[in-house]
Protein backbone atom coordinates (compact mmCIF):
# COMPACT_ATOMS: atom_id res chain seq x y z
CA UNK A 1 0.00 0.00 0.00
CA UNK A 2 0.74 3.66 -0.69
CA UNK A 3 -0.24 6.93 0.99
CA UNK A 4 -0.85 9.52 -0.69
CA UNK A 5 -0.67 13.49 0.25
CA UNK A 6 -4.19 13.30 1.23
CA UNK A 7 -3.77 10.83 4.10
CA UNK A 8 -5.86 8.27 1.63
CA UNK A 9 -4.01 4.77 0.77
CA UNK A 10 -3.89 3.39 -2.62
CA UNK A 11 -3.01 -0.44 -3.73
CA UNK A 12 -0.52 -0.95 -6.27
CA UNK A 13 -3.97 -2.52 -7.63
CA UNK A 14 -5.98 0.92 -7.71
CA UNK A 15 -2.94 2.64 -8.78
CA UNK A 16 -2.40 -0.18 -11.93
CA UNK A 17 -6.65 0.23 -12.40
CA UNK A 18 -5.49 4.07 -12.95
CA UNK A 19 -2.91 4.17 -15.03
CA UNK A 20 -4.81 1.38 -17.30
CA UNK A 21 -8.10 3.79 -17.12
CA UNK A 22 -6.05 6.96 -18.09
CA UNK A 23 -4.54 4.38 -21.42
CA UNK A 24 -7.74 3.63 -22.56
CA UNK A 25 -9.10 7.10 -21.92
CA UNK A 26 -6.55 8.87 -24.35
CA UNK A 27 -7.26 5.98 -26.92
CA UNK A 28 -10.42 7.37 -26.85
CA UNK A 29 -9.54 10.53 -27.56
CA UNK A 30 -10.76 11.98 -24.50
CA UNK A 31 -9.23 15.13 -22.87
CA UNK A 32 -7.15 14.74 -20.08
CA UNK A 33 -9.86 16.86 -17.63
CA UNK A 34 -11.87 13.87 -17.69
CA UNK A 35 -9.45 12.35 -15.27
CA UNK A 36 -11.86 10.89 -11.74
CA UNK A 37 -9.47 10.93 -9.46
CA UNK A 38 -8.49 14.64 -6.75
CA UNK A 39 -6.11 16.36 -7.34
CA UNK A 40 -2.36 15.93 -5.68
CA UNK A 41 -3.41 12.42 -5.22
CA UNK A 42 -1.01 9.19 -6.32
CA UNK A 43 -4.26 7.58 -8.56
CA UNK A 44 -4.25 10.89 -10.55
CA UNK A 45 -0.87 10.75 -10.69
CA UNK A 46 -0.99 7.02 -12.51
CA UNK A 47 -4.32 7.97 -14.57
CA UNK A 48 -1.85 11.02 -15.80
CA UNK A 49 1.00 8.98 -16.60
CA UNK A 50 -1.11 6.29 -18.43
CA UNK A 51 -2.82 9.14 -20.40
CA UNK A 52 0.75 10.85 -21.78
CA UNK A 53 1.94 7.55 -22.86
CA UNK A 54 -0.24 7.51 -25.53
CA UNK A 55 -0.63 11.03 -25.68
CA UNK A 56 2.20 12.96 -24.77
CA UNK A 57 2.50 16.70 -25.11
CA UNK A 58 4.00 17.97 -27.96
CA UNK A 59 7.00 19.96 -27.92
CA UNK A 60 6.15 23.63 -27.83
């Protein structure tokens, strides 16, 4: 288990369930605002990093 800033614990489970969601949400084409999860928390964090690997930012 993991805590996160906001005192709440996260399983390497949730956390995998994240980063998997934020894959499949940038398949879809979906902007990155539809993320679930609160902000400055370690689910986010996964949903976010699952989300640029298929859709990273371009270089400005």
């Amino acid at each position: 288990m993991t805590r996160s800033r906001g005192g709440a614990v996260a399983t390497r489970v949730e956390l995998t369930r994240a980063l998997i969601a934020g894959r499949t949400a940038a398949h879809s084409k979906q902007p990155a605002t539809v993320c679930p999860h609160p902000e400055r928390t370690l689910a986010r964090a996964a949903w976010i990093r699952g989300y640029a690997q298929v859709r990273p930012i371009a270089a400005a």
